[in-house]
C-alpha atoms as a PDB file:
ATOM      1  CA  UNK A   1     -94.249  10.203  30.256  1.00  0.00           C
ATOM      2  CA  UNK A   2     -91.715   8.094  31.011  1.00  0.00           C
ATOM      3  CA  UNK A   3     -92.333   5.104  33.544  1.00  0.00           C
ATOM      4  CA  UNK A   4     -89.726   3.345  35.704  1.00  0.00           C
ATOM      5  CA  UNK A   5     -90.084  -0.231  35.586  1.00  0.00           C
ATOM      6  CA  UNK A   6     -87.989  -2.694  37.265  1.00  0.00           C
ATOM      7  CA  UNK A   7     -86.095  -5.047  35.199  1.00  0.00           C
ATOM      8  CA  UNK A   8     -86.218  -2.847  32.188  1.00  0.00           C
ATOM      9  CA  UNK A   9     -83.692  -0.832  31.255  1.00  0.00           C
ATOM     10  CA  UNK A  10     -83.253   3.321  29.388  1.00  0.00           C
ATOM     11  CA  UNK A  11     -81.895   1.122  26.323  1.00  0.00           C
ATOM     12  CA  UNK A  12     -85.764  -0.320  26.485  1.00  0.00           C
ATOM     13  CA  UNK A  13     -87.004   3.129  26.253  1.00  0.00           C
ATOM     14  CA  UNK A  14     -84.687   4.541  23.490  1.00  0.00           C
ATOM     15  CA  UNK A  15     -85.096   2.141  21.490  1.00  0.00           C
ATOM     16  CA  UNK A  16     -88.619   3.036  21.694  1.00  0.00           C
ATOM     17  CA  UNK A  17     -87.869   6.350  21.044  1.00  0.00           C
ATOM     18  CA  UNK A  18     -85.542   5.476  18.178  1.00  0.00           C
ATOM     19  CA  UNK A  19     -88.596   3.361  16.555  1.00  0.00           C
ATOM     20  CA  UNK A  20     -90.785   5.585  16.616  1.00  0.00           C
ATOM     21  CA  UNK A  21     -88.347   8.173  14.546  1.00  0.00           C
ATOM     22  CA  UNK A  22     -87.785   5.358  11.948  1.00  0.00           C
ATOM     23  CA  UNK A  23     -89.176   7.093   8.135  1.00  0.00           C
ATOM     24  CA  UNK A  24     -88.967   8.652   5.332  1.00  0.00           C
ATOM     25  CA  UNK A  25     -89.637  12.449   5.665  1.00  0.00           C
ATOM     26  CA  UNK A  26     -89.524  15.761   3.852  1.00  0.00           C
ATOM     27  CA  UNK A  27     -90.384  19.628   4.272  1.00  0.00           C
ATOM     28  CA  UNK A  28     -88.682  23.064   5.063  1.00  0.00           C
ATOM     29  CA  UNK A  29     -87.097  25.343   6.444  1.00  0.00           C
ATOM     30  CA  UNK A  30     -83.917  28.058   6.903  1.00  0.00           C
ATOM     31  CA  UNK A  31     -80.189  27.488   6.547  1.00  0.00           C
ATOM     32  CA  UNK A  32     -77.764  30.293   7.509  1.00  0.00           C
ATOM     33  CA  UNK A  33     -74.188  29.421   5.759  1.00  0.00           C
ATOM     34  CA  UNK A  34     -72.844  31.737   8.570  1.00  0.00           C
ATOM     35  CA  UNK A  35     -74.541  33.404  11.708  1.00  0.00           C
ATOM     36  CA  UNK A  36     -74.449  36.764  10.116  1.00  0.00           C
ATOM     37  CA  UNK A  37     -75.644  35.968   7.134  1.00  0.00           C
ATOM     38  CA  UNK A  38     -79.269  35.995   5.747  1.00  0.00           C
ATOM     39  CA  UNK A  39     -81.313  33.256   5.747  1.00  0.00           C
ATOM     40  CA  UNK A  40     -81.962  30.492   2.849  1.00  0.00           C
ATOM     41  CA  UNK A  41     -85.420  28.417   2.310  1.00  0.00           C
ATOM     42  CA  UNK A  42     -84.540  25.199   1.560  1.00  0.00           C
ATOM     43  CA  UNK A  43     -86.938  21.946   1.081  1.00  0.00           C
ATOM     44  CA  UNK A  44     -85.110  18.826   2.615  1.00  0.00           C
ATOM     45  CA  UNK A  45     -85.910  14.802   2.496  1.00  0.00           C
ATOM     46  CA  UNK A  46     -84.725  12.763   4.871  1.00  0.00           C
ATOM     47  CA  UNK A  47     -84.491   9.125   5.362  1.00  0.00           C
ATOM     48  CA  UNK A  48     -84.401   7.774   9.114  1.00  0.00           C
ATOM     49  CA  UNK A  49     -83.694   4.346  10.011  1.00  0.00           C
ATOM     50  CA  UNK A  50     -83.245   3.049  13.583  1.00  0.00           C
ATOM     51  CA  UNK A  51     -82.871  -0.090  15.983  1.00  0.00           C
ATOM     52  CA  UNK A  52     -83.006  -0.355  19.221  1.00  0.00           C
ATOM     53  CA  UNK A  53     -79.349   1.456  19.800  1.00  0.00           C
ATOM     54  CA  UNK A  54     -78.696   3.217  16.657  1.00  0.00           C
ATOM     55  CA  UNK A  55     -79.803   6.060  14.585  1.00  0.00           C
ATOM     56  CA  UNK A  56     -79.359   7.450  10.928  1.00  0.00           C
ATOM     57  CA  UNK A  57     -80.844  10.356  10.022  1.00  0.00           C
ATOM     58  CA  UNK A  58     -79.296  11.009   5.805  1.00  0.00           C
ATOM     59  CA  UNK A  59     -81.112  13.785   3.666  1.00  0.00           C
ATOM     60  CA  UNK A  60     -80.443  16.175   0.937  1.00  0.00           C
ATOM     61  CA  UNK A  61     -81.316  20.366   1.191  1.00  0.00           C
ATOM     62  CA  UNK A  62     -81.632  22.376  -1.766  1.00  0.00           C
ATOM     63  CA  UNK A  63     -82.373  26.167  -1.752  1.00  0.00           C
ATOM     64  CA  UNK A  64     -82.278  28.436  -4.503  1.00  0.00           C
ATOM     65  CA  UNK A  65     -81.171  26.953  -7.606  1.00  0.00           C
ATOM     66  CA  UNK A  66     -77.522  26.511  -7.232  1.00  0.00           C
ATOM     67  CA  UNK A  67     -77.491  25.203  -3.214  1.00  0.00           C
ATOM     68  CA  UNK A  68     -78.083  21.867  -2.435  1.00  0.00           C
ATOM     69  CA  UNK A  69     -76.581  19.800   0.158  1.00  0.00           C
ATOM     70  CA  UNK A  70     -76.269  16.203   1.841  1.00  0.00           C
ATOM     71  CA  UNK A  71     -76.596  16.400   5.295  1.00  0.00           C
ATOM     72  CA  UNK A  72     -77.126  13.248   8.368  1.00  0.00           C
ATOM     73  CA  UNK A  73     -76.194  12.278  11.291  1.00  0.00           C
ATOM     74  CA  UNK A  74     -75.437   8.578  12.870  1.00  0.00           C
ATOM     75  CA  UNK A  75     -76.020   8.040  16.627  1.00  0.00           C
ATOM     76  CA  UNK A  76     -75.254   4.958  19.242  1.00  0.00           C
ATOM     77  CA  UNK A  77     -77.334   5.743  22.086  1.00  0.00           C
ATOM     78  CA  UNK A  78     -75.308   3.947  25.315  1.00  0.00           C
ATOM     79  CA  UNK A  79     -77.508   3.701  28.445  1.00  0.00           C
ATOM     80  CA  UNK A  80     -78.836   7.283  28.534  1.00  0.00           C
ATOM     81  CA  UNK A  81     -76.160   9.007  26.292  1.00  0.00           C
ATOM     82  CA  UNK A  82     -75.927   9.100  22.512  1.00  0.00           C
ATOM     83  CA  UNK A  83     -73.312   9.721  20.470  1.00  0.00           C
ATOM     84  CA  UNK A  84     -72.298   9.935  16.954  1.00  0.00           C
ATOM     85  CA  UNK A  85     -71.176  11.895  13.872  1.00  0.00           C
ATOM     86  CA  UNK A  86     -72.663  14.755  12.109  1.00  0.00           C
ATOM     87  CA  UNK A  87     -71.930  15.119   8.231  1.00  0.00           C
ATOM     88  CA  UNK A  88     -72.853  18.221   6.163  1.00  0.00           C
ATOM     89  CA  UNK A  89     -71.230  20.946   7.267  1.00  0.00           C
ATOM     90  CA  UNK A  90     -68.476  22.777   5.360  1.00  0.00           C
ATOM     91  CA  UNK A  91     -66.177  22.161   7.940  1.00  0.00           C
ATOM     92  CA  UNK A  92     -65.901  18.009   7.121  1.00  0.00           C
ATOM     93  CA  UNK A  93     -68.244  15.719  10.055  1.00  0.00           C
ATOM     94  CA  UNK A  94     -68.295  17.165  13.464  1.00  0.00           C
ATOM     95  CA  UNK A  95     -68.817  14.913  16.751  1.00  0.00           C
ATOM     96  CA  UNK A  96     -72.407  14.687  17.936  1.00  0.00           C
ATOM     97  CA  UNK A  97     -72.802  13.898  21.836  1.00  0.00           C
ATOM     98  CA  UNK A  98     -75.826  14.163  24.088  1.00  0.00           C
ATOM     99  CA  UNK A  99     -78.985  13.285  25.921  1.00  0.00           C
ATOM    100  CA  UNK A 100     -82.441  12.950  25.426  1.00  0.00           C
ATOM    101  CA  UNK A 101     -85.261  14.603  27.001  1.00  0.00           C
ATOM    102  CA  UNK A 102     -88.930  13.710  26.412  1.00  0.00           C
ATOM    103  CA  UNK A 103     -89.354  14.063  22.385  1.00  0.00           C
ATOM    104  CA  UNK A 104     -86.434  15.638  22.096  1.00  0.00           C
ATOM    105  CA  UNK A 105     -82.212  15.152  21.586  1.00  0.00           C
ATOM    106  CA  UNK A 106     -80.278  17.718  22.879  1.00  0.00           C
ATOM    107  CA  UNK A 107     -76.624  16.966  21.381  1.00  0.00           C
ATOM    108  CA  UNK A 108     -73.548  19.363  21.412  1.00  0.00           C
ATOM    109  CA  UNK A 109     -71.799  19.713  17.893  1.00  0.00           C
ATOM    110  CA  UNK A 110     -68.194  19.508  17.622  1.00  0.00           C
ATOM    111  CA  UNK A 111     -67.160  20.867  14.211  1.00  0.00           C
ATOM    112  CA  UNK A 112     -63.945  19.576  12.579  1.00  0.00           C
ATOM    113  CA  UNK A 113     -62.704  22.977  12.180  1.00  0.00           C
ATOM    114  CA  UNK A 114     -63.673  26.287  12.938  1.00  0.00           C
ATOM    115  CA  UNK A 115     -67.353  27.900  12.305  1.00  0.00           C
ATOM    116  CA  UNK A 116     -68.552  30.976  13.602  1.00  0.00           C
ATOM    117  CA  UNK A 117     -65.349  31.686  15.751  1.00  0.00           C
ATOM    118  CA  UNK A 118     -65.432  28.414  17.346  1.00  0.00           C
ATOM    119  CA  UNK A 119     -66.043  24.776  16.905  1.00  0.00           C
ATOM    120  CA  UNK A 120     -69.021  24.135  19.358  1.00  0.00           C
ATOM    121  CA  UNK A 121     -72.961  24.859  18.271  1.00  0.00           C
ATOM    122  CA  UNK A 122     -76.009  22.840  19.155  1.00  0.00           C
ATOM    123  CA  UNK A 123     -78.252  20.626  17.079  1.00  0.00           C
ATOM    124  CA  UNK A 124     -81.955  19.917  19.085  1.00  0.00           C
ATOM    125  CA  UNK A 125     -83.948  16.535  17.192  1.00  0.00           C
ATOM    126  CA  UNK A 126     -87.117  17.173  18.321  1.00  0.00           C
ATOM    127  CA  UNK A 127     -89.814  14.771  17.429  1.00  0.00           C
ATOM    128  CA  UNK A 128     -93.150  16.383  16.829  1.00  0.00           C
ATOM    129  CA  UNK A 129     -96.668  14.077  17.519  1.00  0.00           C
ATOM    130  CA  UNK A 130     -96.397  11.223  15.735  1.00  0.00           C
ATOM    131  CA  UNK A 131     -95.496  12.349  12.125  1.00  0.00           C
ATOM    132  CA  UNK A 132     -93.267  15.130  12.538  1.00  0.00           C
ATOM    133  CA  UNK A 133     -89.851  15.899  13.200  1.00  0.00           C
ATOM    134  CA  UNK A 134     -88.087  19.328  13.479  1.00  0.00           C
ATOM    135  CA  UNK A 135     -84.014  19.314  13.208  1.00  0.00           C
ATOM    136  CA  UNK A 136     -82.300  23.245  14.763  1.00  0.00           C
ATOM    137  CA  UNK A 137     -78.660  23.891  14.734  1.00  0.00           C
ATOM    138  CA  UNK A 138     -77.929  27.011  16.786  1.00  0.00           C
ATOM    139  CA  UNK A 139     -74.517  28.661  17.490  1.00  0.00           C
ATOM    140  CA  UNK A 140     -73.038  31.323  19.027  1.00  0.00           C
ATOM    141  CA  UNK A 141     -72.292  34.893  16.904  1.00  0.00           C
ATOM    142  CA  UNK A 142     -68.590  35.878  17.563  1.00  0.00           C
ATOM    143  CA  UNK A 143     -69.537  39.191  17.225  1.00  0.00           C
ATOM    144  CA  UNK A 144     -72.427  39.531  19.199  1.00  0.00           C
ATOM    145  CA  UNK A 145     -71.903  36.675  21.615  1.00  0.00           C
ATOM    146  CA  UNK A 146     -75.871  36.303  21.219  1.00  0.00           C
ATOM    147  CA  UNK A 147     -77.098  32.668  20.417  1.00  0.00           C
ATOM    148  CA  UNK A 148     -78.368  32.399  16.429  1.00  0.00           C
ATOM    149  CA  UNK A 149     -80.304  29.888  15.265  1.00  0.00           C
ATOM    150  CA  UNK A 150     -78.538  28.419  12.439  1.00  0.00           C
ATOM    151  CA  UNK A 151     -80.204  25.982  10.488  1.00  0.00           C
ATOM    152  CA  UNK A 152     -84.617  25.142  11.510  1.00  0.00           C
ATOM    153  CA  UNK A 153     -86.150  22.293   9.451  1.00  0.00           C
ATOM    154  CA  UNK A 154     -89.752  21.159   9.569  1.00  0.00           C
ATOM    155  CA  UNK A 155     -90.263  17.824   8.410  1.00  0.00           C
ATOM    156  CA  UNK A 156     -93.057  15.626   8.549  1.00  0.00           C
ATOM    157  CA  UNK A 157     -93.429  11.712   7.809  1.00  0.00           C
ATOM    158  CA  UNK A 158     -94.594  10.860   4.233  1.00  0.00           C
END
């Protein structure tokens, strides 16, 4: 819940929110390279640091044998609205921009290039009780116009 409380700003409350993000995690999940393709399991670990403005999310996914990728993201939150880069995909680091809501960052992706017919997808940071933390990329399948969730990782605090 959050309270209004004169004299203290959002900033006070992200930065809260930022803390409380601050770890070193690992688990699973699915990667799709492309929205109609199958999907891969993948164990990830992530490192997240924070302060009261800032946050870097940097991890490495590896599925299979042969796939293994580093993947992050580094926000600026500003008043309500955070901002940032996103740094994994195939396409070279894509713009992050959003809000949060409750436990969770909604930010719109804005690939360097091209994926899936466009350069726009979604990733949702959604923080889960106190130890976990769940990262989704969707986007949208040019062929079926149907959202497609993209990439779902589980991770929980070590």
């Amino acid at each position: 819940m959050f309270l209004a409380v004169p004299g203290v700003s959002h900033a006070a409350g992200e930065g809260d929110f930022l803390k409380g993000l601050q770890g070193a995690y690992s688990g699973q999940g699915t990667v799709r390279l492309r929205t109609n393709s199958s999907t891969i399991k993948v164990n990830c670990t992530f490192n997240a640091t924070s302060s009261a403005t800032t946050l870097s999310l940097n991890g490495r996914c590896r599925g299979l044998v042969l796939v293994s990728r580093s993947v992050g993201a580094d926000l600026k939150v500003s008043g309500t609205r955070y901002s940032g880069t996103y740094t994994g995909a195939r396409s070279g680091p894509a713009a992050l921009s959003g809000t949060r809501r409750g436990n969770a960052l909604r930010l719109a992706i804005r690939w360097a290039k091209p994926l899936n017919g466009d350069r726009d997808a979604t990733l949702l940071v959604n923080r889960v009780g106190q130890r976990g933390l769940t990262l989704t990329i969707t986007d949208r399948d040019p062929a079926s116009g149907k959202t497609v969730v993209t990439s779902n990782i589980a991770l929980q605090r070590k």
